[in-house]
PDB file of N, CA and C in Angstrom:
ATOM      1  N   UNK A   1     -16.685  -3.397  39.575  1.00  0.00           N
ATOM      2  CA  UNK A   1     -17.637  -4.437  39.876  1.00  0.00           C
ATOM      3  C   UNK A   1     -17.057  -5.762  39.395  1.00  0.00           C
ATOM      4  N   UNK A   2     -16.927  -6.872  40.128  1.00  0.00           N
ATOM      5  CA  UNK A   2     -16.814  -8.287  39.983  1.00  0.00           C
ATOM      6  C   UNK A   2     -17.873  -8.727  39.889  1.00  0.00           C
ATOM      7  N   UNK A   3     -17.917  -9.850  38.875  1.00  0.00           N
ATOM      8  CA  UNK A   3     -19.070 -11.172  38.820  1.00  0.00           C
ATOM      9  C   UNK A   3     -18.283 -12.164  38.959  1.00  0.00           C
ATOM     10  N   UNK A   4     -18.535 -13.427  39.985  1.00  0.00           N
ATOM     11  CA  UNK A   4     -18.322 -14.225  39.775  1.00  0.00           C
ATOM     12  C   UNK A   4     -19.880 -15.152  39.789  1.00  0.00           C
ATOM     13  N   UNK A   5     -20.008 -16.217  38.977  1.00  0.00           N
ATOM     14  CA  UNK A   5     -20.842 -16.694  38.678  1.00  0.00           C
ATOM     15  C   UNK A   5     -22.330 -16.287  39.201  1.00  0.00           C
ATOM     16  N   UNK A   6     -22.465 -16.662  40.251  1.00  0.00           N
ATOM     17  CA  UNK A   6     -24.042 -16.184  40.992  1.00  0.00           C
ATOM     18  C   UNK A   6     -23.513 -14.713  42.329  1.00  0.00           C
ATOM     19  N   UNK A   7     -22.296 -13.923  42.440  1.00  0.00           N
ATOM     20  CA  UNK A   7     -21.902 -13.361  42.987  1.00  0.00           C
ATOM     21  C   UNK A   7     -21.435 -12.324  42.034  1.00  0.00           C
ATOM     22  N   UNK A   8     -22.312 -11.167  42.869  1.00  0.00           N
ATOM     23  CA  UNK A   8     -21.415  -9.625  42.152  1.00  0.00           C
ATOM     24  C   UNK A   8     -21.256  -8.964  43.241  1.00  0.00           C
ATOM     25  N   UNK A   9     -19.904  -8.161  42.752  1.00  0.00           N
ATOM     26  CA  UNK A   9     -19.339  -7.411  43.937  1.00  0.00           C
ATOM     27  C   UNK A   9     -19.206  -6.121  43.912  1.00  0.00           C
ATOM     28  N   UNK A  10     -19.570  -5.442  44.833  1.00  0.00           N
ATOM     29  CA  UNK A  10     -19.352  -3.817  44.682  1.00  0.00           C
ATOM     30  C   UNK A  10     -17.692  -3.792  44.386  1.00  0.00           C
ATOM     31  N   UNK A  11     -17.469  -4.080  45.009  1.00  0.00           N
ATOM     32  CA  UNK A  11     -15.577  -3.542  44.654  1.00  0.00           C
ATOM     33  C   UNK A  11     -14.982  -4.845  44.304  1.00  0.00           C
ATOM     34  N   UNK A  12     -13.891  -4.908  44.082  1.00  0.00           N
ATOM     35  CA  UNK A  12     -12.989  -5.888  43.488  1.00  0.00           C
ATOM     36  C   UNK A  12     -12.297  -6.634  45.016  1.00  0.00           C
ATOM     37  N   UNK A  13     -12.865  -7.065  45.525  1.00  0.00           N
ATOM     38  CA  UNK A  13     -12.133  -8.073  46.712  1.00  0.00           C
ATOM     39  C   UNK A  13     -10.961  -8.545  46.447  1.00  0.00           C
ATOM     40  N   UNK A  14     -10.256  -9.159  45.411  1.00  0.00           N
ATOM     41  CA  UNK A  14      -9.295 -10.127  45.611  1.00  0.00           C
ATOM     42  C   UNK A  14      -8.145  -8.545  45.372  1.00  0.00           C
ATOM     43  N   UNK A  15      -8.521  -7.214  44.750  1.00  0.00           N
ATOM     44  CA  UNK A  15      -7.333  -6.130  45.208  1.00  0.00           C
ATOM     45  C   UNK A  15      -7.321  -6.017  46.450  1.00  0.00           C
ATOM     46  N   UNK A  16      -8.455  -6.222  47.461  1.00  0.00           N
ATOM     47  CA  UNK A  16      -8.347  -5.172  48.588  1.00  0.00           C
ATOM     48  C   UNK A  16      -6.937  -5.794  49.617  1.00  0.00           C
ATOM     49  N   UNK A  17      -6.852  -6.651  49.893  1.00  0.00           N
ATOM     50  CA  UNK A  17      -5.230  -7.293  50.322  1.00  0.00           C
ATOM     51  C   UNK A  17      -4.568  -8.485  49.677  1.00  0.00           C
ATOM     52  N   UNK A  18      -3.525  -8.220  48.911  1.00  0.00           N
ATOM     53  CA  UNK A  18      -2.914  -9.550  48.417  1.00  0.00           C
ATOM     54  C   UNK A  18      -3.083 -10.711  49.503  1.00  0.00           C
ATOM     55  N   UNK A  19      -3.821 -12.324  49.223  1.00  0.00           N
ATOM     56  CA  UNK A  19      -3.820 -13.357  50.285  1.00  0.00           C
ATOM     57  C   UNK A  19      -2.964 -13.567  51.191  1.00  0.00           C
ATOM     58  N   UNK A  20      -1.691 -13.587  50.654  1.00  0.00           N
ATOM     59  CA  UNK A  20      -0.113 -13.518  51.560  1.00  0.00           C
ATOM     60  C   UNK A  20      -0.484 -12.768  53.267  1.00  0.00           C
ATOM     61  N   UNK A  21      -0.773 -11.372  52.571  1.00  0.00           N
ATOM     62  CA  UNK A  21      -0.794 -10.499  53.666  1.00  0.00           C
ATOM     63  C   UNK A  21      -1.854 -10.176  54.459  1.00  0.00           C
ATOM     64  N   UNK A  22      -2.593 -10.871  54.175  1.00  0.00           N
ATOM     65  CA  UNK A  22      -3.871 -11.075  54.761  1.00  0.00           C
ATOM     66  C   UNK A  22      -3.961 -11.576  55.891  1.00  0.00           C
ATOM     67  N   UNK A  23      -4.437 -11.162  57.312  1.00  0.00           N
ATOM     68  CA  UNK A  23      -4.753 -11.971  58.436  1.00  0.00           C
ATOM     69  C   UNK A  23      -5.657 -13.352  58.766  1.00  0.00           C
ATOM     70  N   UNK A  24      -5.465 -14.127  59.709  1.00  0.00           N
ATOM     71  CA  UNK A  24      -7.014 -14.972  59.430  1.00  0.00           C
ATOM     72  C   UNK A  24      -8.077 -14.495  59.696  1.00  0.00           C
ATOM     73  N   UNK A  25      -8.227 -13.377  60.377  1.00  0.00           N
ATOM     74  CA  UNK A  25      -9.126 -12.581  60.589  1.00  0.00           C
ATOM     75  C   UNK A  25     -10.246 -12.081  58.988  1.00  0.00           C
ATOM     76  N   UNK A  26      -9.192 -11.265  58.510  1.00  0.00           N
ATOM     77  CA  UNK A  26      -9.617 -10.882  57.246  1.00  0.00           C
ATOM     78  C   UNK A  26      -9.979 -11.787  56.312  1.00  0.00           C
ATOM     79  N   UNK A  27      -9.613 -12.761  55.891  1.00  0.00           N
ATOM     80  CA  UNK A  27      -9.611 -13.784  55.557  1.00  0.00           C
ATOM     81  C   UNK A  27     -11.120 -14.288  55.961  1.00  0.00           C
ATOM     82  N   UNK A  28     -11.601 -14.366  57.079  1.00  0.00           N
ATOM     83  CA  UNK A  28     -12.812 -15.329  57.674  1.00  0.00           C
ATOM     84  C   UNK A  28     -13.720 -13.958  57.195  1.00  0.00           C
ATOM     85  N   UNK A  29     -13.192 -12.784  57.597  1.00  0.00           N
ATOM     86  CA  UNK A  29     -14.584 -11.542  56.939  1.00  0.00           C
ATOM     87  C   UNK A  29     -14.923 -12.013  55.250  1.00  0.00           C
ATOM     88  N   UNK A  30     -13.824 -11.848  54.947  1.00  0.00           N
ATOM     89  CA  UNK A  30     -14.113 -11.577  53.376  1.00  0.00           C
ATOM     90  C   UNK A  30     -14.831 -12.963  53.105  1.00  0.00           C
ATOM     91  N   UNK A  31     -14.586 -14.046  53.569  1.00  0.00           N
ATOM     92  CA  UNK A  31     -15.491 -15.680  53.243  1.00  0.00           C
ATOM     93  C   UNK A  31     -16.578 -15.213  53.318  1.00  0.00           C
ATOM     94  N   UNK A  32     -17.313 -14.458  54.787  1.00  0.00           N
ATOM     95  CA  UNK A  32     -18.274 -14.289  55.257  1.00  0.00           C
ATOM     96  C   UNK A  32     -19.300 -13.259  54.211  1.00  0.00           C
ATOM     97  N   UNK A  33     -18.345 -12.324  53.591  1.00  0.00           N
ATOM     98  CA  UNK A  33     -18.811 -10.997  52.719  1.00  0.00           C
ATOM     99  C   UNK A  33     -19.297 -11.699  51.840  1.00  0.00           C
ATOM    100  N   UNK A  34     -18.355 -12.688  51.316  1.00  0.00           N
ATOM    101  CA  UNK A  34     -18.751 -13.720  49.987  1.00  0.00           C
ATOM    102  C   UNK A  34     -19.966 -14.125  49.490  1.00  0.00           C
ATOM    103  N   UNK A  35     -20.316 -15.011  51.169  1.00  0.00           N
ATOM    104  CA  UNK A  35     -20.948 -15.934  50.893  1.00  0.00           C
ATOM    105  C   UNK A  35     -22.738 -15.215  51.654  1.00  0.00           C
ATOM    106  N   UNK A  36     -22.774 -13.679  51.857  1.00  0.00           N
ATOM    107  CA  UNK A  36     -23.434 -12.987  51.640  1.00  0.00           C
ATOM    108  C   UNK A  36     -24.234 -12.385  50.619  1.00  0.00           C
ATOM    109  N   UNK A  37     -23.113 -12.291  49.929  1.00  0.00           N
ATOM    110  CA  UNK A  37     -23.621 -11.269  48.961  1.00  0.00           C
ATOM    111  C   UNK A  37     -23.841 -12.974  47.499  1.00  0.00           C
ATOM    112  N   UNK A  38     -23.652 -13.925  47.787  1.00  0.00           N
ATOM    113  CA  UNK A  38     -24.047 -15.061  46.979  1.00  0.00           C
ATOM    114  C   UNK A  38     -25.506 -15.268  47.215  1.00  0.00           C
ATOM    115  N   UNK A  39     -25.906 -15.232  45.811  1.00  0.00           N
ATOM    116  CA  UNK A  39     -27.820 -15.435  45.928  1.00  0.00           C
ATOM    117  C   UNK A  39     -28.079 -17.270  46.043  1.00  0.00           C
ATOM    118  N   UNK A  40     -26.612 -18.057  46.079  1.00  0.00           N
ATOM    119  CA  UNK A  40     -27.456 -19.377  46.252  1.00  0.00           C
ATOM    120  C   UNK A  40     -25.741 -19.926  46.407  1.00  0.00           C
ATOM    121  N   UNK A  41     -25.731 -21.038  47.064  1.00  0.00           N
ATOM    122  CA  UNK A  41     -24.540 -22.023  47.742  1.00  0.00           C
ATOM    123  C   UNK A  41     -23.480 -22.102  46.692  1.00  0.00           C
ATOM    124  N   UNK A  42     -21.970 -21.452  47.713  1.00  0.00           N
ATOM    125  CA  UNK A  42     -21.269 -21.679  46.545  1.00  0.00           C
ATOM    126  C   UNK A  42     -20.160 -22.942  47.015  1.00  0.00           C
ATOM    127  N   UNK A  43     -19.136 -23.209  45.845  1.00  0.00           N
ATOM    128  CA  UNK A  43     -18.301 -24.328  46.570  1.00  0.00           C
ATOM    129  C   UNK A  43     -16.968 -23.605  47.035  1.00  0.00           C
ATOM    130  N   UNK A  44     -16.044 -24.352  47.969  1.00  0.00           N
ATOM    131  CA  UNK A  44     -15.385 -23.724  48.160  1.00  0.00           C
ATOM    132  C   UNK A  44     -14.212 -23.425  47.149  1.00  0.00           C
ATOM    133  N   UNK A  45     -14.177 -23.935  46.122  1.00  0.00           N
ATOM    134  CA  UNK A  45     -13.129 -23.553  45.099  1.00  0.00           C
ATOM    135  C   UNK A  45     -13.955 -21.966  44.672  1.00  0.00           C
ATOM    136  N   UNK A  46     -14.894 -21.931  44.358  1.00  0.00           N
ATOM    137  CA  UNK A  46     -15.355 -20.756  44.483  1.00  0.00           C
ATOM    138  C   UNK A  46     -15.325 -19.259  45.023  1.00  0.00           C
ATOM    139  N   UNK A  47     -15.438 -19.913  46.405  1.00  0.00           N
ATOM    140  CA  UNK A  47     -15.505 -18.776  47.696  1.00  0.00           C
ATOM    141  C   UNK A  47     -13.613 -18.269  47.477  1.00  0.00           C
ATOM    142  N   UNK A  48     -12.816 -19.477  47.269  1.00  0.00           N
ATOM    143  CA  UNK A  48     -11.276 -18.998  46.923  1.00  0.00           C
ATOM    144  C   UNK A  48     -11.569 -17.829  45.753  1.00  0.00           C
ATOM    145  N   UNK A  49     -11.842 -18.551  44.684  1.00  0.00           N
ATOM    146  CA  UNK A  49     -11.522 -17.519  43.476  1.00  0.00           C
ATOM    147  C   UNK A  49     -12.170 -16.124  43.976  1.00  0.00           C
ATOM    148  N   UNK A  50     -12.966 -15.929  44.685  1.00  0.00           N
ATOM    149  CA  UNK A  50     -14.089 -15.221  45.210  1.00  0.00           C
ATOM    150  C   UNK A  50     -12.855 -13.931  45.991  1.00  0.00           C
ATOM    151  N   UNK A  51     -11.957 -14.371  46.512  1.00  0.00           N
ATOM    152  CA  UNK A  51     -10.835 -13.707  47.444  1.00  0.00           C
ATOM    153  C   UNK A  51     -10.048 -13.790  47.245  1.00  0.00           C
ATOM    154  N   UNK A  52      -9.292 -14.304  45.515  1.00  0.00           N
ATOM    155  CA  UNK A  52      -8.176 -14.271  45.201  1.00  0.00           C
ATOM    156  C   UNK A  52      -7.245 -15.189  45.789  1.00  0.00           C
ATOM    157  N   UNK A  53      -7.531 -16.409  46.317  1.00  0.00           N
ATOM    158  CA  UNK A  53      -7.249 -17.696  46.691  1.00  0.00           C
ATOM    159  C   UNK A  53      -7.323 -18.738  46.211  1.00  0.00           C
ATOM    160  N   UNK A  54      -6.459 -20.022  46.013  1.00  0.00           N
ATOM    161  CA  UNK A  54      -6.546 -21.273  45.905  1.00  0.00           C
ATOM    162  C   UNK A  54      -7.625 -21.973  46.741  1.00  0.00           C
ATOM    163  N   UNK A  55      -7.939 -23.132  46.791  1.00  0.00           N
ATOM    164  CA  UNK A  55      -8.855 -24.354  47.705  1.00  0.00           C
ATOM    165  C   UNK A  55      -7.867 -24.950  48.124  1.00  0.00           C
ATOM    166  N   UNK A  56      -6.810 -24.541  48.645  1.00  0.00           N
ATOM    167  CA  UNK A  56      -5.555 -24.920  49.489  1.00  0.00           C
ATOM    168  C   UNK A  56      -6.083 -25.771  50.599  1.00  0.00           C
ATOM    169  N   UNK A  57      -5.334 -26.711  51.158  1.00  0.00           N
ATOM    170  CA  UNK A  57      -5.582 -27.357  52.518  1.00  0.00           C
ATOM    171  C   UNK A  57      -5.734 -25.720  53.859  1.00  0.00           C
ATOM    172  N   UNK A  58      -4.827 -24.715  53.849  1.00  0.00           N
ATOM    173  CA  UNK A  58      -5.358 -23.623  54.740  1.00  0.00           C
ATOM    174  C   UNK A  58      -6.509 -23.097  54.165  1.00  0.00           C
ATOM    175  N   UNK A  59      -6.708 -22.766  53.489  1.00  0.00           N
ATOM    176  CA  UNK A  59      -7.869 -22.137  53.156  1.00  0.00           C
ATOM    177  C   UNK A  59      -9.055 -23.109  53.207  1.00  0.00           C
ATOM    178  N   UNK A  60      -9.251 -24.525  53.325  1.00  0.00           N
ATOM    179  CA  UNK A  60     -10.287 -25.240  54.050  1.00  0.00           C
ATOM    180  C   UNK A  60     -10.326 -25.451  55.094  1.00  0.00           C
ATOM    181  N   UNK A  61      -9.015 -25.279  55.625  1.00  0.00           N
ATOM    182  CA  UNK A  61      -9.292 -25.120  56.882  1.00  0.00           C
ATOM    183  C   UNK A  61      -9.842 -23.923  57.864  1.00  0.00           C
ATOM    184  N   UNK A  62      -9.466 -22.675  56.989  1.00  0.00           N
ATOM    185  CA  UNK A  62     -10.477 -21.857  57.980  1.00  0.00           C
ATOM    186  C   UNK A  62     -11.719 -21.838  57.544  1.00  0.00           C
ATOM    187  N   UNK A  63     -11.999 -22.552  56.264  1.00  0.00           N
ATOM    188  CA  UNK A  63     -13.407 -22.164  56.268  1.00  0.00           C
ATOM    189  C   UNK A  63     -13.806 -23.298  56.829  1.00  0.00           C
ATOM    190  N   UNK A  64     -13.567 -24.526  57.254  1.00  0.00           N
ATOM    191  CA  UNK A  64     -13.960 -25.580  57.804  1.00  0.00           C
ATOM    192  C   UNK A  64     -13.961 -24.944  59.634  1.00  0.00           C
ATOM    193  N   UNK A  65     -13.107 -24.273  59.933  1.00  0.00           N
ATOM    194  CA  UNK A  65     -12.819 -23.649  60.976  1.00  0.00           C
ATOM    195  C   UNK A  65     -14.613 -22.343  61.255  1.00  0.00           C
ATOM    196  N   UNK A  66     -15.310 -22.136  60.474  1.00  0.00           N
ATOM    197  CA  UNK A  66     -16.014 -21.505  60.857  1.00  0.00           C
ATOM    198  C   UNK A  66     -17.000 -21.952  60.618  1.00  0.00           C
ATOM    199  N   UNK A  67     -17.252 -23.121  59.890  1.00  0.00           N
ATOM    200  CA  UNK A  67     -18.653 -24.094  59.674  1.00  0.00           C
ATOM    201  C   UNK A  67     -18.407 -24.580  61.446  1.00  0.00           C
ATOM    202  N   UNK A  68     -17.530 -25.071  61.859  1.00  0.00           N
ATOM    203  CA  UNK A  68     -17.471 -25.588  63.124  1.00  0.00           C
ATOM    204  C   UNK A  68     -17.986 -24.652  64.073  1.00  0.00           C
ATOM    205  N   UNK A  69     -17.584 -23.009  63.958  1.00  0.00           N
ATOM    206  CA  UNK A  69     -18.250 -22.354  65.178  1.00  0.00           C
ATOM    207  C   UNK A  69     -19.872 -22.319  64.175  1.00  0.00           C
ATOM    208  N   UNK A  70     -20.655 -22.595  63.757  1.00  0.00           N
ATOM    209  CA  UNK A  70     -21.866 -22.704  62.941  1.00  0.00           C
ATOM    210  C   UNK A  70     -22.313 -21.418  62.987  1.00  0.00           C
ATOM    211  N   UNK A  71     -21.151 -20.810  62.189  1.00  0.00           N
ATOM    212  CA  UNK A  71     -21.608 -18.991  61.757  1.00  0.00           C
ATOM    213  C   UNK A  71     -22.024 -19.492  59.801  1.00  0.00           C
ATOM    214  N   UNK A  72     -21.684 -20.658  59.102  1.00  0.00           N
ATOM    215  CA  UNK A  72     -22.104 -20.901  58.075  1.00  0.00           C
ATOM    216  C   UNK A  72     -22.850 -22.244  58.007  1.00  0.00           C
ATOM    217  N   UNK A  73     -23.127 -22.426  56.637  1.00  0.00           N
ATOM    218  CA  UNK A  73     -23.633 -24.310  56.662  1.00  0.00           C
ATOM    219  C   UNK A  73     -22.958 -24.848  55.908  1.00  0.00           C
ATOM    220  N   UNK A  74     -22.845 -26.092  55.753  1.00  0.00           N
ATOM    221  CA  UNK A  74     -21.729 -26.715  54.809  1.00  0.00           C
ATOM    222  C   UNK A  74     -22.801 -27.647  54.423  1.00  0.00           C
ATOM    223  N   UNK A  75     -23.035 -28.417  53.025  1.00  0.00           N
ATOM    224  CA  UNK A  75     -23.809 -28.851  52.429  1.00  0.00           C
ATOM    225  C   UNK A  75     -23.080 -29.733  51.626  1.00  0.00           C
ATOM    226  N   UNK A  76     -23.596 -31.424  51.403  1.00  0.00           N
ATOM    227  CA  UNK A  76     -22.960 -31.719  50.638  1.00  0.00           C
ATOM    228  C   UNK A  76     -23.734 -32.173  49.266  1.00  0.00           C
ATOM    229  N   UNK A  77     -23.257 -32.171  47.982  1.00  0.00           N
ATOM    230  CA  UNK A  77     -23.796 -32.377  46.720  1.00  0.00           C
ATOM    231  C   UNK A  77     -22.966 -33.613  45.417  1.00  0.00           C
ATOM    232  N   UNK A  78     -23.661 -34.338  44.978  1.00  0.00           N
ATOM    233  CA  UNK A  78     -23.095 -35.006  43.823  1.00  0.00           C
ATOM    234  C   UNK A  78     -23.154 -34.426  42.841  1.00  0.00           C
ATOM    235  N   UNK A  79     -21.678 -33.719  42.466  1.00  0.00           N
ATOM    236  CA  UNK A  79     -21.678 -33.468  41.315  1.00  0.00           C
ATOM    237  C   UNK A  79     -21.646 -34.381  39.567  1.00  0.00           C
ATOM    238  N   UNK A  80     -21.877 -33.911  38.549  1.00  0.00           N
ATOM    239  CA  UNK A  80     -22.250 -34.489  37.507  1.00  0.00           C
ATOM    240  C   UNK A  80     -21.461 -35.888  37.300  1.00  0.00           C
ATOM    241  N   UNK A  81     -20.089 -35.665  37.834  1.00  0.00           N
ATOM    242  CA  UNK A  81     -19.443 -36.900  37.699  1.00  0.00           C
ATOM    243  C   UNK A  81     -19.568 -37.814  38.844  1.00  0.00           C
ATOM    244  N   UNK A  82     -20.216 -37.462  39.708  1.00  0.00           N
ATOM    245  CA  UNK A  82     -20.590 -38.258  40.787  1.00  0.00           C
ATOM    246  C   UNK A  82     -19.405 -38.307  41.636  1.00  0.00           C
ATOM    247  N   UNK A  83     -18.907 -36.764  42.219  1.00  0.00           N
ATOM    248  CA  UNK A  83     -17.934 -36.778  43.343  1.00  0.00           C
ATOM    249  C   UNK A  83     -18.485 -36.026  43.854  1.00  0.00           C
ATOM    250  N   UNK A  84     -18.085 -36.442  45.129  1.00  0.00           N
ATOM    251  CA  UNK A  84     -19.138 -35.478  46.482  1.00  0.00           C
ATOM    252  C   UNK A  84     -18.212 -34.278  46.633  1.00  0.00           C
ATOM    253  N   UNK A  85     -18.710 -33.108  46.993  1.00  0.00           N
ATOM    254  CA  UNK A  85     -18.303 -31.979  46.779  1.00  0.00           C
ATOM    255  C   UNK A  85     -19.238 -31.151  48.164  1.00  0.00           C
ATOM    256  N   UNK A  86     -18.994 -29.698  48.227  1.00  0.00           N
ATOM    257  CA  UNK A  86     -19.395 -29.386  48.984  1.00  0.00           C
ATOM    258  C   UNK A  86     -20.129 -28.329  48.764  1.00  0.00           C
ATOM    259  N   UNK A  87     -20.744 -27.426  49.336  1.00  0.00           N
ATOM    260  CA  UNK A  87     -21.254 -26.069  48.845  1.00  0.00           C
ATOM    261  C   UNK A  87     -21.601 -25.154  50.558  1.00  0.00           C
ATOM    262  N   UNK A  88     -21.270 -23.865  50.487  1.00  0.00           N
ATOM    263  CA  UNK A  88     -21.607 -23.340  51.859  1.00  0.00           C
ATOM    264  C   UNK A  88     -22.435 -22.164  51.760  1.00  0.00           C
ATOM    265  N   UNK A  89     -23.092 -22.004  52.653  1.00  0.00           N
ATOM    266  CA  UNK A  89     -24.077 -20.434  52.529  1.00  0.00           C
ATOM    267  C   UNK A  89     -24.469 -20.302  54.058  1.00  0.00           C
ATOM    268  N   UNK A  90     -24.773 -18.816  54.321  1.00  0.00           N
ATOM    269  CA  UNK A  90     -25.315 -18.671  55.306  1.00  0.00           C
ATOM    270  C   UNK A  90     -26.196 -19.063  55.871  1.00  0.00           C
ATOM    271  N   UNK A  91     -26.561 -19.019  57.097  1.00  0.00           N
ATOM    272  CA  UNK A  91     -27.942 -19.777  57.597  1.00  0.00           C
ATOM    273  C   UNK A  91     -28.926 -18.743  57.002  1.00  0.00           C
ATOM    274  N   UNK A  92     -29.910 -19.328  56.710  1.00  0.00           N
ATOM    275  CA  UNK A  92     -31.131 -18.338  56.861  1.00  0.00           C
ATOM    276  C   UNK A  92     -32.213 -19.014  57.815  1.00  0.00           C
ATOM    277  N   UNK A  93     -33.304 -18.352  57.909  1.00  0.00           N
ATOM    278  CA  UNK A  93     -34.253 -17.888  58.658  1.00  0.00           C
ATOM    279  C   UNK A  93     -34.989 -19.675  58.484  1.00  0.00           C
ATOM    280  N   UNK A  94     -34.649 -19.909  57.433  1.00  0.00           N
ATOM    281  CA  UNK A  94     -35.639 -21.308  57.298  1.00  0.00           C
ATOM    282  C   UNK A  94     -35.072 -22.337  57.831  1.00  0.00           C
ATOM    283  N   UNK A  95     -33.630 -22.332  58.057  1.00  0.00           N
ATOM    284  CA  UNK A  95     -32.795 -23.349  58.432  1.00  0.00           C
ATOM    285  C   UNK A  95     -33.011 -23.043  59.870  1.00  0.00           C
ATOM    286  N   UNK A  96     -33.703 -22.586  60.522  1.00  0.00           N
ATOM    287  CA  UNK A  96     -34.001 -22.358  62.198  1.00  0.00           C
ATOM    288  C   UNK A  96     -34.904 -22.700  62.144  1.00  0.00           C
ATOM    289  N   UNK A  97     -35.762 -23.385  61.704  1.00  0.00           N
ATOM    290  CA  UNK A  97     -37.177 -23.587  62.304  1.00  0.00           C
ATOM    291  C   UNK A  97     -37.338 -24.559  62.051  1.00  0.00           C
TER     292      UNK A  97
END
């Protein structure tokens, strides 16, 4: 079991494929698994550590790559020092109506 902050995981994600060898495919599941099983918006430095990843320029880009097909939401927040930052979570049911 993994915890990461507001995220626990049945299995250990960042063993199941070293990032290297990872497809973008796999890659966009496991974001998606992430930011599922997260009980409230995480950032994307997060969703990395989350899959055994950096907040690399690729790795915003696919997740920027799937806020665009609007399978997630992207949210933005001021953090304490007053830099805008981001946070993503699934749609839910309230964000449709």
């Amino acid at each position: 079991m993994v915890t990461l902050r507001n995220v626990t995981f049945a299995r250990d994600w960042s063993r199941l494929v070293e990032h290297r060898k990872r497809t973008h495919g796999q890659t966009v599941i496991l974001i998606y698994e992430v930011l599922q099983a997260a009980k409230e918006p995480l950032t994307r430095r997060e969703i990395a550590k989350a899959i055994n990843r950096t907040a690399a320029p690729r790795f915003i880009d696919i997740l920027e790559g799937i806020v665009d097909t609007g399978a997630i939401k992207k949210t933005e927040f001021v953090a304490h020092n007053e830099v805008i930052g981001f946070k993503y979570s699934l749609w839910s049911e309230d964000d449709h109506e």
